[in-house]
C-alpha atoms as a PDB file:
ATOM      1  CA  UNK A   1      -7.389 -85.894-132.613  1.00  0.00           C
ATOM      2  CA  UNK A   2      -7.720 -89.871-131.575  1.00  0.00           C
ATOM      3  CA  UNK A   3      -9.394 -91.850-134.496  1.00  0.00           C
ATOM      4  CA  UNK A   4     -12.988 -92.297-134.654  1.00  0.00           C
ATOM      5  CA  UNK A   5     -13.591 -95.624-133.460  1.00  0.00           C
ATOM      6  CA  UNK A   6     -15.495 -97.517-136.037  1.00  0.00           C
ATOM      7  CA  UNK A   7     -18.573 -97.544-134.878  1.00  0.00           C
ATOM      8  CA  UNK A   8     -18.239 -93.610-135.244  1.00  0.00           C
ATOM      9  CA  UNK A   9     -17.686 -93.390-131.242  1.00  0.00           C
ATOM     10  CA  UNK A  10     -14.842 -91.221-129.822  1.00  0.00           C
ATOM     11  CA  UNK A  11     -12.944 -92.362-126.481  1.00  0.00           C
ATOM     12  CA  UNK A  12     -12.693 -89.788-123.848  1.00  0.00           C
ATOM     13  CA  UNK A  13      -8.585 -90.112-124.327  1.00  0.00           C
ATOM     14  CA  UNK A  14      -6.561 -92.805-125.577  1.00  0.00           C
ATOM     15  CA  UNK A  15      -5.247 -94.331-121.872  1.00  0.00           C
ATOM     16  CA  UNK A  16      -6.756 -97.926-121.341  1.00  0.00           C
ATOM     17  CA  UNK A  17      -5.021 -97.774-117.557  1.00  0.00           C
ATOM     18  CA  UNK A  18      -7.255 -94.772-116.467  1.00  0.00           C
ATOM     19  CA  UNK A  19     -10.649 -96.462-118.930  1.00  0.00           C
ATOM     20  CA  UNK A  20     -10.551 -93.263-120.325  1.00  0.00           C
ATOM     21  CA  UNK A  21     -10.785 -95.759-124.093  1.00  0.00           C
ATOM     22  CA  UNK A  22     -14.830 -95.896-123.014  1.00  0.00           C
ATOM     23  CA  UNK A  23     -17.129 -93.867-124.633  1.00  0.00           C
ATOM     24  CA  UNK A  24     -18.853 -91.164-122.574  1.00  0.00           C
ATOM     25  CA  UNK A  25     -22.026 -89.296-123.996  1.00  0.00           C
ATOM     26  CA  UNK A  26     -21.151 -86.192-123.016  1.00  0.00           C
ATOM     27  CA  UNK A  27     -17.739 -86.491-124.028  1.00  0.00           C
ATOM     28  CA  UNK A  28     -18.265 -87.109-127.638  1.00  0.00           C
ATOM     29  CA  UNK A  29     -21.071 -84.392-127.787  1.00  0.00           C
ATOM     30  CA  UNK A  30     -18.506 -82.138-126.860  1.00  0.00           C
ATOM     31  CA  UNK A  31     -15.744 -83.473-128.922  1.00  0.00           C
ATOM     32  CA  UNK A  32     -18.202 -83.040-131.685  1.00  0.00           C
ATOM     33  CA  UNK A  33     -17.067 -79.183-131.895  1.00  0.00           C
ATOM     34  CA  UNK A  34     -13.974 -79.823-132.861  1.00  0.00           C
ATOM     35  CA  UNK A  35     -15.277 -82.225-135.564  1.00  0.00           C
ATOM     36  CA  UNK A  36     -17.840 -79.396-136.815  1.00  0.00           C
ATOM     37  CA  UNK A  37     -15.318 -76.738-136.713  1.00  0.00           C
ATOM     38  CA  UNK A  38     -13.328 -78.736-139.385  1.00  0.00           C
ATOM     39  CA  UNK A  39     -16.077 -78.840-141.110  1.00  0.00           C
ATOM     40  CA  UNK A  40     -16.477 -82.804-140.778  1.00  0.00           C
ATOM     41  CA  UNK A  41     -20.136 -82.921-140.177  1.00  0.00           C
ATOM     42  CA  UNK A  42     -20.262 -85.980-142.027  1.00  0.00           C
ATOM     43  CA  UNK A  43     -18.405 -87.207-138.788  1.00  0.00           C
ATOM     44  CA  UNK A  44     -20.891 -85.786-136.546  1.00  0.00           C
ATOM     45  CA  UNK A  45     -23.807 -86.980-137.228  1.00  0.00           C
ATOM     46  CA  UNK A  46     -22.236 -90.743-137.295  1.00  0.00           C
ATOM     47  CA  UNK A  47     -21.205 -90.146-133.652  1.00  0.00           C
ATOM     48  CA  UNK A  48     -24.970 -89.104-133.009  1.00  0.00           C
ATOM     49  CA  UNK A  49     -26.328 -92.485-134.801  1.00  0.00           C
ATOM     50  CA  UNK A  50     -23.920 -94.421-132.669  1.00  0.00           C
ATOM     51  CA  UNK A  51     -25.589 -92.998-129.691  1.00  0.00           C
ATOM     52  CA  UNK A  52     -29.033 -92.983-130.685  1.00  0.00           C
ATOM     53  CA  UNK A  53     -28.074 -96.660-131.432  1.00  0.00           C
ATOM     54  CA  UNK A  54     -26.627 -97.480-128.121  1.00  0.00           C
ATOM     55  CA  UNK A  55     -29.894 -96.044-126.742  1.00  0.00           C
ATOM     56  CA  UNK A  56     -31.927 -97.916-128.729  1.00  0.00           C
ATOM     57  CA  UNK A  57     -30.416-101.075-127.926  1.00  0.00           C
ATOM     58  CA  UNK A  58     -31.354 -99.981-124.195  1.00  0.00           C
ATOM     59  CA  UNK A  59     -34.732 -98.510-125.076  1.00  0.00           C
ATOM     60  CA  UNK A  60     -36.100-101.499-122.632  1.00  0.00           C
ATOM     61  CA  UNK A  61     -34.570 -99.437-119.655  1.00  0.00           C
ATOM     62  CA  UNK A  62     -35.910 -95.607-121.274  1.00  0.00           C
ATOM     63  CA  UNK A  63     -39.606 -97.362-121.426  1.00  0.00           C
ATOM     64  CA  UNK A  64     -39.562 -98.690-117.807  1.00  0.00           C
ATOM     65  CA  UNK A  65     -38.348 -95.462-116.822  1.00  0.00           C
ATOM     66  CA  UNK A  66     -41.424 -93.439-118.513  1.00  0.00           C
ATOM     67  CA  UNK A  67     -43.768 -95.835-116.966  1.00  0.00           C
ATOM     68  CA  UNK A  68     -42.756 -96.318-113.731  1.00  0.00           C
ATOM     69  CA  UNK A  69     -39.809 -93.513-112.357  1.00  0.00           C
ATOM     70  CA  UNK A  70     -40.130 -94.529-108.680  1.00  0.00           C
ATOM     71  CA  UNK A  71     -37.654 -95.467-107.158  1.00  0.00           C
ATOM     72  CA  UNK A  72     -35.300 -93.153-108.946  1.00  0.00           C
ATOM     73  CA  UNK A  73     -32.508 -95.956-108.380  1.00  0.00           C
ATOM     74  CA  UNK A  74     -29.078 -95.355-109.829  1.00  0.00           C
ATOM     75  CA  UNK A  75     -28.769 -98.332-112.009  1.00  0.00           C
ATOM     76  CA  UNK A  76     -32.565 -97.460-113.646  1.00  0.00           C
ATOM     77  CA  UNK A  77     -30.921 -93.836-115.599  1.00  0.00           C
ATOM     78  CA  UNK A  78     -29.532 -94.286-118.767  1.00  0.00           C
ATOM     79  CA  UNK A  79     -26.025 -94.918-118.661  1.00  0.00           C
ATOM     80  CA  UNK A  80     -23.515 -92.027-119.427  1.00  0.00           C
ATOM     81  CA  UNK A  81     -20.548 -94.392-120.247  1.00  0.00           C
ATOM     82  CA  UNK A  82     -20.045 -97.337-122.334  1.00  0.00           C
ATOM     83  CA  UNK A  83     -17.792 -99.487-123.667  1.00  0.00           C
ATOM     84  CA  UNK A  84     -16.220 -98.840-127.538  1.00  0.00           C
ATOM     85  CA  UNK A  85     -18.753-101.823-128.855  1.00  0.00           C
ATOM     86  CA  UNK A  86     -21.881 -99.700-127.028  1.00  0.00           C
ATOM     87  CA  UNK A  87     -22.018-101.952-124.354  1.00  0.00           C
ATOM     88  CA  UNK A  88     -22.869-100.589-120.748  1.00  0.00           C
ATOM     89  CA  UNK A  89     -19.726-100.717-118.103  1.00  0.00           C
ATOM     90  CA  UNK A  90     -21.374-102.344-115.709  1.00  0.00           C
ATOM     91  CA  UNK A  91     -19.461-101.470-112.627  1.00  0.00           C
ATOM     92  CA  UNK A  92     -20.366 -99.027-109.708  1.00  0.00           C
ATOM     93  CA  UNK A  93     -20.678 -95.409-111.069  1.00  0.00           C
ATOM     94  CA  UNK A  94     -22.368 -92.053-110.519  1.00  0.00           C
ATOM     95  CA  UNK A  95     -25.067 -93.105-113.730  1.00  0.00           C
ATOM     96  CA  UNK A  96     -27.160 -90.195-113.065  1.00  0.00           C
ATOM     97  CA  UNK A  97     -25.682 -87.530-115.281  1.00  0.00           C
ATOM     98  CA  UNK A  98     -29.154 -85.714-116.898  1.00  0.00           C
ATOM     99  CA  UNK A  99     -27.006 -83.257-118.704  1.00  0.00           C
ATOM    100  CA  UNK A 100     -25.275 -86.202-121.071  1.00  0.00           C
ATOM    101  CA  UNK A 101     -29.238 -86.352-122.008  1.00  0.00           C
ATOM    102  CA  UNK A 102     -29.484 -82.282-122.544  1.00  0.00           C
ATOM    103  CA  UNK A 103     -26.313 -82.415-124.462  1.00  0.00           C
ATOM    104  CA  UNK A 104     -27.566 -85.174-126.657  1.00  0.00           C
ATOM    105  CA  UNK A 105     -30.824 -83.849-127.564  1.00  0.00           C
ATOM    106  CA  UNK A 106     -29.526 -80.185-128.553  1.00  0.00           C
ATOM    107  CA  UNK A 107     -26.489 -81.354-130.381  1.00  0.00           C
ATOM    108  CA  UNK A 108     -29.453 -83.525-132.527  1.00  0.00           C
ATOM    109  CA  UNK A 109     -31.390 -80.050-132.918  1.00  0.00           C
ATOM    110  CA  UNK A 110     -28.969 -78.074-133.025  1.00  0.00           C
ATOM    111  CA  UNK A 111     -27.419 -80.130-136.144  1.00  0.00           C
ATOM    112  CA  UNK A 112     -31.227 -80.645-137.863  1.00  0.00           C
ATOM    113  CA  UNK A 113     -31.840 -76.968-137.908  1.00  0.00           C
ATOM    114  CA  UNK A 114     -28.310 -76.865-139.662  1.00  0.00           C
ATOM    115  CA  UNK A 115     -30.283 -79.158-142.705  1.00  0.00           C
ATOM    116  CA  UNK A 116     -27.039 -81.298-141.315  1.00  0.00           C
ATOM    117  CA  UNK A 117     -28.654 -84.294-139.613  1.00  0.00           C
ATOM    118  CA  UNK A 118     -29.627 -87.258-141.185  1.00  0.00           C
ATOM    119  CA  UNK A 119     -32.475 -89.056-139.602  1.00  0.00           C
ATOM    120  CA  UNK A 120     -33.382 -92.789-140.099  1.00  0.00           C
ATOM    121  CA  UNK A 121     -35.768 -95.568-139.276  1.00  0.00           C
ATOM    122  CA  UNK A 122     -36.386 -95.004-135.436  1.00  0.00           C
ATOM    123  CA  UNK A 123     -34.149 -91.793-134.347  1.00  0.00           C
ATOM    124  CA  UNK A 124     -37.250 -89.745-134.016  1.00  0.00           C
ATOM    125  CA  UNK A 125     -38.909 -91.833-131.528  1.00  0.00           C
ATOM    126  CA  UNK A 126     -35.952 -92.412-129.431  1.00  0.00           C
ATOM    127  CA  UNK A 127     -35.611 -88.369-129.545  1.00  0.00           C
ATOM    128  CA  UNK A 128     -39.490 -88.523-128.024  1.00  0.00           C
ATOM    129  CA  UNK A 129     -38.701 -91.048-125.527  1.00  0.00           C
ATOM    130  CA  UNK A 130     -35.670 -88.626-123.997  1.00  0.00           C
ATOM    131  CA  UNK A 131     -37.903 -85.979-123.917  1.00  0.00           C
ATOM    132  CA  UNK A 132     -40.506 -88.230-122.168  1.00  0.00           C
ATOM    133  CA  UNK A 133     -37.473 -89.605-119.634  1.00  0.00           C
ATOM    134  CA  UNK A 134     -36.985 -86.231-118.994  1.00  0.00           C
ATOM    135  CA  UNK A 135     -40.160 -85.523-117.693  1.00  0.00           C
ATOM    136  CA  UNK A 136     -40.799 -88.839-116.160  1.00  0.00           C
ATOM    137  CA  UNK A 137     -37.597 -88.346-113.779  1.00  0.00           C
ATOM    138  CA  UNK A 138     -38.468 -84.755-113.616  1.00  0.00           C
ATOM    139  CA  UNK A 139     -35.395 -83.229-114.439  1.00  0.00           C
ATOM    140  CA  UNK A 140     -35.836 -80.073-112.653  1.00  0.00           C
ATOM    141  CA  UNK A 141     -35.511 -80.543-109.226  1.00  0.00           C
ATOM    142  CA  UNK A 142     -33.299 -84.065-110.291  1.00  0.00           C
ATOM    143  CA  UNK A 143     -30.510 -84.812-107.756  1.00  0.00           C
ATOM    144  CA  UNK A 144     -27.948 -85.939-110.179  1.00  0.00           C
ATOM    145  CA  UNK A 145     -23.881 -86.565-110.422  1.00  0.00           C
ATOM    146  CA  UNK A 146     -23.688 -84.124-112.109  1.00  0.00           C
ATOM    147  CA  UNK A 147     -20.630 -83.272-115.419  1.00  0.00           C
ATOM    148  CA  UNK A 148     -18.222 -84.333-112.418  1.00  0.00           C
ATOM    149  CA  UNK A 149     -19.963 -87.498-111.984  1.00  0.00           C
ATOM    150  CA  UNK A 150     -19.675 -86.771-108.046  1.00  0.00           C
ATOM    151  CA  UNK A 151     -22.362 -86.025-105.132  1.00  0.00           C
ATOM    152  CA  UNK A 152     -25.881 -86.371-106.168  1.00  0.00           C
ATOM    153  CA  UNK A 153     -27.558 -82.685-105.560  1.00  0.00           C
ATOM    154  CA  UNK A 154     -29.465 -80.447-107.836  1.00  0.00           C
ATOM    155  CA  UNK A 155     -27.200 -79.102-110.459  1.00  0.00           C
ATOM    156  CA  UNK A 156     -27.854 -75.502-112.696  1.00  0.00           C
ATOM    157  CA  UNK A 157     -25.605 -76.945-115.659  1.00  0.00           C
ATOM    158  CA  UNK A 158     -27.591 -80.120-115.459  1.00  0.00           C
ATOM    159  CA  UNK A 159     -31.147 -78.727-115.059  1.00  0.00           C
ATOM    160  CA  UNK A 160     -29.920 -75.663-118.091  1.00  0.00           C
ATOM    161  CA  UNK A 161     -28.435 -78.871-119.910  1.00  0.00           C
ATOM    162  CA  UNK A 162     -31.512 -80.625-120.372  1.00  0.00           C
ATOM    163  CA  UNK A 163     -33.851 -76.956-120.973  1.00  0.00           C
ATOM    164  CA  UNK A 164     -31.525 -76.239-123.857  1.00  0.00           C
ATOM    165  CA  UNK A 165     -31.942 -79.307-124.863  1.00  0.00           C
ATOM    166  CA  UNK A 166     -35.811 -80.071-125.038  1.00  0.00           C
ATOM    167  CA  UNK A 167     -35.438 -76.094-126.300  1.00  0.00           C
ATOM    168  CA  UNK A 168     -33.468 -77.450-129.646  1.00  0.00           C
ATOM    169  CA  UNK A 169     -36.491 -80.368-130.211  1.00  0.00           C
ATOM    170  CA  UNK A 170     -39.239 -78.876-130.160  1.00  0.00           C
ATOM    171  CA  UNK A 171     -39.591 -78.598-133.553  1.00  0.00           C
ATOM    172  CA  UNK A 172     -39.152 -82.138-133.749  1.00  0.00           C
ATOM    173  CA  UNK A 173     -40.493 -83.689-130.718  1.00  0.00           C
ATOM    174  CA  UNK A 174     -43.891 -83.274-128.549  1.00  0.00           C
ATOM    175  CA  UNK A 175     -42.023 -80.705-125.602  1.00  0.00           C
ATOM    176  CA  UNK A 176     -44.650 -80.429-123.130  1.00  0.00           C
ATOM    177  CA  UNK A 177     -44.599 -76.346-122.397  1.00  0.00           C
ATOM    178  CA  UNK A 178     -44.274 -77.549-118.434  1.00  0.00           C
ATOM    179  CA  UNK A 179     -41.170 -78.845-118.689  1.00  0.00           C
ATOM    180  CA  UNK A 180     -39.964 -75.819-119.690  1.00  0.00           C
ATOM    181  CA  UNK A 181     -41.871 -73.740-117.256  1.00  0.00           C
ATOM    182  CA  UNK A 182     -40.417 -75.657-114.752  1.00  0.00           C
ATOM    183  CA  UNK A 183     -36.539 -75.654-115.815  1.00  0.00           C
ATOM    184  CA  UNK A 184     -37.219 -72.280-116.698  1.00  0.00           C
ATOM    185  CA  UNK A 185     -38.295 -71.618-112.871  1.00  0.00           C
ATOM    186  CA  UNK A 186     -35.696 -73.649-111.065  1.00  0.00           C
ATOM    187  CA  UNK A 187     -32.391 -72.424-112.929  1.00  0.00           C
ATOM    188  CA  UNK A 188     -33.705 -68.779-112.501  1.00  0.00           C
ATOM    189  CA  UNK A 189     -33.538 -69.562-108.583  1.00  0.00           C
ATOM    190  CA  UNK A 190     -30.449 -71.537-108.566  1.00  0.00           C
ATOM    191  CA  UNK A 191     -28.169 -69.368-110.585  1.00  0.00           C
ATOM    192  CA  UNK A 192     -25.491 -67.778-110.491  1.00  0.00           C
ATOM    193  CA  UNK A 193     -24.759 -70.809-108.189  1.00  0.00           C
ATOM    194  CA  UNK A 194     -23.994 -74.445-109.653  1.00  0.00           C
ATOM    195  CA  UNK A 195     -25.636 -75.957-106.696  1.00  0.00           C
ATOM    196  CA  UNK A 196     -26.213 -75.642-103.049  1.00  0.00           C
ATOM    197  CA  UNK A 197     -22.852 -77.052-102.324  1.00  0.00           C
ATOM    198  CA  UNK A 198     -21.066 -74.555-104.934  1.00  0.00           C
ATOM    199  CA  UNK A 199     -21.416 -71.427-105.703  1.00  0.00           C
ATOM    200  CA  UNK A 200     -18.930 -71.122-108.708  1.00  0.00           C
ATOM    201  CA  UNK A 201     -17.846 -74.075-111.106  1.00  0.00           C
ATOM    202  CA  UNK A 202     -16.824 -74.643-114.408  1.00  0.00           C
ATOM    203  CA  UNK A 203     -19.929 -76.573-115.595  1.00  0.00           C
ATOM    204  CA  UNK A 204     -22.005 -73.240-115.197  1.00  0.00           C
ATOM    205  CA  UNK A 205     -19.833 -72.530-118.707  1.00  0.00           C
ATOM    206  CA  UNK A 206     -21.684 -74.528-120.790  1.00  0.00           C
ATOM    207  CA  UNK A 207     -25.099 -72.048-119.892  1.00  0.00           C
ATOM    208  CA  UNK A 208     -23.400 -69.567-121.538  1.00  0.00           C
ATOM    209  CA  UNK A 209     -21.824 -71.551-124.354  1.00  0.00           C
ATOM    210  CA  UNK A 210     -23.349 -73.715-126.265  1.00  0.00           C
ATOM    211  CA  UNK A 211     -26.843 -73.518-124.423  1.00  0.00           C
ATOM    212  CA  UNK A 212     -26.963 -69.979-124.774  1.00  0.00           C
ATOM    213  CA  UNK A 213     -29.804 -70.484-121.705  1.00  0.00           C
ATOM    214  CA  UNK A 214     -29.018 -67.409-119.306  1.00  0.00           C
ATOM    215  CA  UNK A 215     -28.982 -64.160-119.067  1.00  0.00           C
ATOM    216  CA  UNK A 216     -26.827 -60.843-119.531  1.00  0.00           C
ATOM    217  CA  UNK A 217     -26.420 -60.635-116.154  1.00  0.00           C
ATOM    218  CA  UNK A 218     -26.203 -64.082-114.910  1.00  0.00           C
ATOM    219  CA  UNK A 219     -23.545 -64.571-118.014  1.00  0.00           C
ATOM    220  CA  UNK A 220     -21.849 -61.541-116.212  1.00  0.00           C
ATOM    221  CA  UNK A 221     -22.014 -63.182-112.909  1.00  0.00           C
ATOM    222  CA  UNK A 222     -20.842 -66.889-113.888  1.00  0.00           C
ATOM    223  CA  UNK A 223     -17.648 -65.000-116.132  1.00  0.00           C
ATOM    224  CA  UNK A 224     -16.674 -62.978-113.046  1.00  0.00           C
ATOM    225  CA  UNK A 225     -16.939 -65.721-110.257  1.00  0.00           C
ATOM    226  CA  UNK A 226     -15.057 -68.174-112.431  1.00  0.00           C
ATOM    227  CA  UNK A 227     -12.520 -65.711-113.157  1.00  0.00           C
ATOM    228  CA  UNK A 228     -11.974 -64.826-110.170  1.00  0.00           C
ATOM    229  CA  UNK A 229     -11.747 -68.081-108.142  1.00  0.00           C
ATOM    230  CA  UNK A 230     -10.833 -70.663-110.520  1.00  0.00           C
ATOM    231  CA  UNK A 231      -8.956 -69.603-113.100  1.00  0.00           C
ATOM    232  CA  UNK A 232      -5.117 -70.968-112.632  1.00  0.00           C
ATOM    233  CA  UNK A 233      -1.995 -70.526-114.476  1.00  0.00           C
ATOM    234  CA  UNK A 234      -2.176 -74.022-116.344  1.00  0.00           C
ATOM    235  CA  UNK A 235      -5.659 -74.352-116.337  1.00  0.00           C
ATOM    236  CA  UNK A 236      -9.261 -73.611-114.741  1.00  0.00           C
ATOM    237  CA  UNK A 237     -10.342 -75.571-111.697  1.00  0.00           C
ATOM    238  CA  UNK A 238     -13.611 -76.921-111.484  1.00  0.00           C
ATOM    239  CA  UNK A 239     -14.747 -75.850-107.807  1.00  0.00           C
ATOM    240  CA  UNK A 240     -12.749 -74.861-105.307  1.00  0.00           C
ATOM    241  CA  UNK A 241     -12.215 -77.749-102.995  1.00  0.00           C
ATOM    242  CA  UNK A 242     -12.143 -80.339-105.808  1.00  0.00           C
ATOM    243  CA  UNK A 243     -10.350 -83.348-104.862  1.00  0.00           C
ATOM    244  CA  UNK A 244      -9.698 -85.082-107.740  1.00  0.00           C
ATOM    245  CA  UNK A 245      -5.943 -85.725-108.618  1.00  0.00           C
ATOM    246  CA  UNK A 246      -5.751 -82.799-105.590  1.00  0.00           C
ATOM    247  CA  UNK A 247      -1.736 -82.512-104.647  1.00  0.00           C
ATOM    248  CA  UNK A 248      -2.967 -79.923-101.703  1.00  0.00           C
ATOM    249  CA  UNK A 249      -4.162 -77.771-104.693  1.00  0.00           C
ATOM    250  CA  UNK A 250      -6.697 -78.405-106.991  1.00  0.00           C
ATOM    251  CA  UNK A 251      -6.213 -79.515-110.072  1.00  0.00           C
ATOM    252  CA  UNK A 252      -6.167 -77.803-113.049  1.00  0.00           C
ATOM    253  CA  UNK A 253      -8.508 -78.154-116.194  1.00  0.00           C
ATOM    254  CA  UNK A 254      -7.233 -77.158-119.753  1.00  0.00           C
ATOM    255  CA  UNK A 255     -10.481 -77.135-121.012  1.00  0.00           C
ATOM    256  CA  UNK A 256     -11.256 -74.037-119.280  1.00  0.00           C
ATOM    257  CA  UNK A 257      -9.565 -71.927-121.263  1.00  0.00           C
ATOM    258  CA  UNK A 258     -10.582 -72.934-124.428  1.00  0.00           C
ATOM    259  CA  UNK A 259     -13.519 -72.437-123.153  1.00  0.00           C
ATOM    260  CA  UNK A 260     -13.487 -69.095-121.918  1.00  0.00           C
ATOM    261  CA  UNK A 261     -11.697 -68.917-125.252  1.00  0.00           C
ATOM    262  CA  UNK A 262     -14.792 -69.407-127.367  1.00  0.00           C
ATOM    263  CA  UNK A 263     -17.487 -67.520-125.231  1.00  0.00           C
ATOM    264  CA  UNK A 264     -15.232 -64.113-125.330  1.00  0.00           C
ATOM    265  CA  UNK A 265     -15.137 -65.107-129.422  1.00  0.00           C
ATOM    266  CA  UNK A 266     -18.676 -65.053-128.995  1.00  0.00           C
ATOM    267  CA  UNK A 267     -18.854 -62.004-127.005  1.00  0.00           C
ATOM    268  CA  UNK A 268     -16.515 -60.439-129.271  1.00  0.00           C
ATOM    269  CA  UNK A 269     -14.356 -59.434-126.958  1.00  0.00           C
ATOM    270  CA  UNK A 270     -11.050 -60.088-128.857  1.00  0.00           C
ATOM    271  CA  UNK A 271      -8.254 -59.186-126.039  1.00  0.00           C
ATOM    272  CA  UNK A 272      -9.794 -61.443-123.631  1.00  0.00           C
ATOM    273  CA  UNK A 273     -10.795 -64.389-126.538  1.00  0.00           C
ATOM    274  CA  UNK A 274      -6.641 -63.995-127.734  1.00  0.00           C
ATOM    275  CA  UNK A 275      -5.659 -64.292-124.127  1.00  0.00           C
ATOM    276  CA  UNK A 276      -7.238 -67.192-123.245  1.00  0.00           C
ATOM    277  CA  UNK A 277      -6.652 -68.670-126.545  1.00  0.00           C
ATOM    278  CA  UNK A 278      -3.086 -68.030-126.266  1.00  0.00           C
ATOM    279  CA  UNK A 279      -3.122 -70.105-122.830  1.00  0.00           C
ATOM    280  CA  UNK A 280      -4.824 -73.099-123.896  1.00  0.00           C
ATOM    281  CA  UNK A 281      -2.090 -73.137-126.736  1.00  0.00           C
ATOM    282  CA  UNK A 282       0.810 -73.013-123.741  1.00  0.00           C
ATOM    283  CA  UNK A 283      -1.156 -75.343-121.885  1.00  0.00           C
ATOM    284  CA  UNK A 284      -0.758 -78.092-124.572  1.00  0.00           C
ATOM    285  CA  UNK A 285       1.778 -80.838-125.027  1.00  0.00           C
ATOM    286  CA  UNK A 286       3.278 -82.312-127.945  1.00  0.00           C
ATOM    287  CA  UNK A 287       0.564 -85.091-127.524  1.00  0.00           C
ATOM    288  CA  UNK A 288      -2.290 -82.600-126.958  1.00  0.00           C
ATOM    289  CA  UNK A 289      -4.028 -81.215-124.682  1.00  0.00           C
ATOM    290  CA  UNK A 290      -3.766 -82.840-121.204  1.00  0.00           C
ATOM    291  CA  UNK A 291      -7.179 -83.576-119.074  1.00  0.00           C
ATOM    292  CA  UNK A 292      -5.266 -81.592-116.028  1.00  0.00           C
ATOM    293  CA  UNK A 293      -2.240 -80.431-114.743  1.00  0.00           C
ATOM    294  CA  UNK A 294      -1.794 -80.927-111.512  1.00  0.00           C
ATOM    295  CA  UNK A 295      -1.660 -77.973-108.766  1.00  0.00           C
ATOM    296  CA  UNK A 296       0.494 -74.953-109.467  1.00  0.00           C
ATOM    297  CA  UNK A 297       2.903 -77.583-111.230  1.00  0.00           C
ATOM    298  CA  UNK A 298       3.876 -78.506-115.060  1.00  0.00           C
ATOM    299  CA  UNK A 299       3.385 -81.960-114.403  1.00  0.00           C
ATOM    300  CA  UNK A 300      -0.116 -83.134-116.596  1.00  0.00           C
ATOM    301  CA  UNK A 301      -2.198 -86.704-115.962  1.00  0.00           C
ATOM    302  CA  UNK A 302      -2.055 -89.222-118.224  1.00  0.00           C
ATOM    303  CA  UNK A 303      -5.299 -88.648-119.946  1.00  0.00           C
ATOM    304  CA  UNK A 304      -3.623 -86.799-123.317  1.00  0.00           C
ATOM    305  CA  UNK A 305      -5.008 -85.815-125.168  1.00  0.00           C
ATOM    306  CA  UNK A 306      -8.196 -84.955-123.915  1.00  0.00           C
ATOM    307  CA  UNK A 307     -10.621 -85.340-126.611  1.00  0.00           C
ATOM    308  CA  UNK A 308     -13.226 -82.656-125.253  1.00  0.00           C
ATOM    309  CA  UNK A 309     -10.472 -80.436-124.535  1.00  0.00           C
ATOM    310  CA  UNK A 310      -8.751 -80.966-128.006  1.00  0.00           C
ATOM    311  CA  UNK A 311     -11.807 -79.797-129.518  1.00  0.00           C
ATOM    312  CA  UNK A 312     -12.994 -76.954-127.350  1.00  0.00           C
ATOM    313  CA  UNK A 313      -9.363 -75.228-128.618  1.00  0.00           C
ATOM    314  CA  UNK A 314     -10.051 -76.250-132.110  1.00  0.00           C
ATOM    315  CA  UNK A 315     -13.486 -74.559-131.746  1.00  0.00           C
ATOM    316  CA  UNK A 316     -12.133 -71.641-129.958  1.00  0.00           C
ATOM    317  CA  UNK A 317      -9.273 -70.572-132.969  1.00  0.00           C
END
């Protein structure tokens, strides 16, 4: 796996020509399983300082947020991407990603109920003031980019993102039993669908792993509908119709199989966790695991290894 940058952030992949170098918050929250699963927690929580740092050095923008959340402009959200040094990349983007936020917090409570975290002068306020941001932009009904950082629209992964996440803190932070309620509400009349635009996608994974926020039957539903639309022989595709680094197909994702890898682990279904285990592994390259391959092809983008990818199939052996 790419080295830890020093200030204990991980790049998305290694390619400078793509900017996959920067440092996305979701992205190293998920390349954190890979870390964990190696036992390396030592690793972890340094990744989660760096970002609770990053935020604090932007806690000007979290405050004026709280106090004032109208207008609900772009620029105002904390930023999901920043440069290796913490710095924000300042240039056009789809900022409003409320699940990097979700992620963020239940990784933190997730790793303190684990006796694993280490806290220090000023991480439990900044964990207050997410779970205030949450409920100042109202997460539940948020129009957001989204994990695909693309159209701005009410997202289940995003709106279960941030539940699981104000879930893990409560032991830690003041959680408000509304915001809950409300997340609660709105993902119950959303799901199986991702959003109004898509009825399956590969972001409704992460309700079922590591959220663990739905239910039997809505984990039935999601499982079927991706594998049954989007799974591909190189990878998973995110929604049907996806455009990005589309040949006339769309393109497809290793991650998803790791994925699918780890929840049938979880399910302890073993045929169907060695399956997909077994196609992550033929999916990967001698420099890891590619971000996608494109179309019914064997011809993989240049971002490889994928860090969150990398891990997900170190997670899912």
């Amino acid at each position: 796996m790419t080295t830890q940058y020093a200030t204990g952030l991980y790049p998305a992949a290694p390619s400078k020509k793509t900017g996959y170098n920067r440092v996305w918050i979701r992205d190293n929250i998920y390349t954190l399983f890979g870390i964990e699963a190696k036992k390396q927690h030592n690793k972890a929580v340094k990744t989660l300082h760096a970002i609770l740092d990053i935020l604090k050095k932007h806690e000007y923008k979290i405050d004026w947020m709280i106090k004032q959340p109208h207008p609900k402009e772009k620029h105002r959200y904390i930023h999901p991407r920043y440069e290796a040094t913490g710095e924000e990349v300042k240039e056009e983007w789809g900022n409003k990603q409320n699940d990097s936020i979700g992620a963020l917090l239940w990784k933190i409570g997730d790793l303190d109920k684990k006796k694993k975290f280490k806290w220090r002068k000023g991480d439990k306020e900044i964990v207050q003031k997410l779970v205030d941001y949450l409920e100042a932009i109202e997460y539940w009904h948020d129009a957001d980019n989204g994990m695909w950082e693309e159209n701005e629209e009410v997202h289940a992964s995003s709106i279960g993102a941030c539940l699981a996440g104000l879930l893990a803190v409560d032991h830690i932070a003041k959680v408000p039993l509304h915001l809950i309620a409300h997340g609660e509400h709105t993902l119950r009349k959303l799901l199986p669908r991702e959003s109004t635009t898509k009825h399956v996608d590969l972001a409704l994974l992460s309700l079922i792993w590591p959220y663990n926020i739905v239910t039997t039957k809505e984990r039935n539903e999601i499982l079927k509908n991706i594998e049954e639309e989007l799974v591909r022989n190189k990878g998973v595709i995110r929604y049907l119709g996806d455009k990005y680094y589309n040949n006339g197909k769309e393109a497809e994702w290793t991650m998803g199989f790791p994925w699918l890898a780890i929840i049938y682990k979880k399910l302890g279904k073993t045929n169907k966790h060695r399956f997909y285990l077994n196609k992550a592994k033929s999916a990967r390259t001698t420099k890891g695991m590619p971000e996608l391959y494109f179309g019914e092809t064997d011809e993989h983008n240049e971002n490889t290894p994928l860090l969150w990818a990398e891990s997900l199939l170190e997670a899912a052996k």
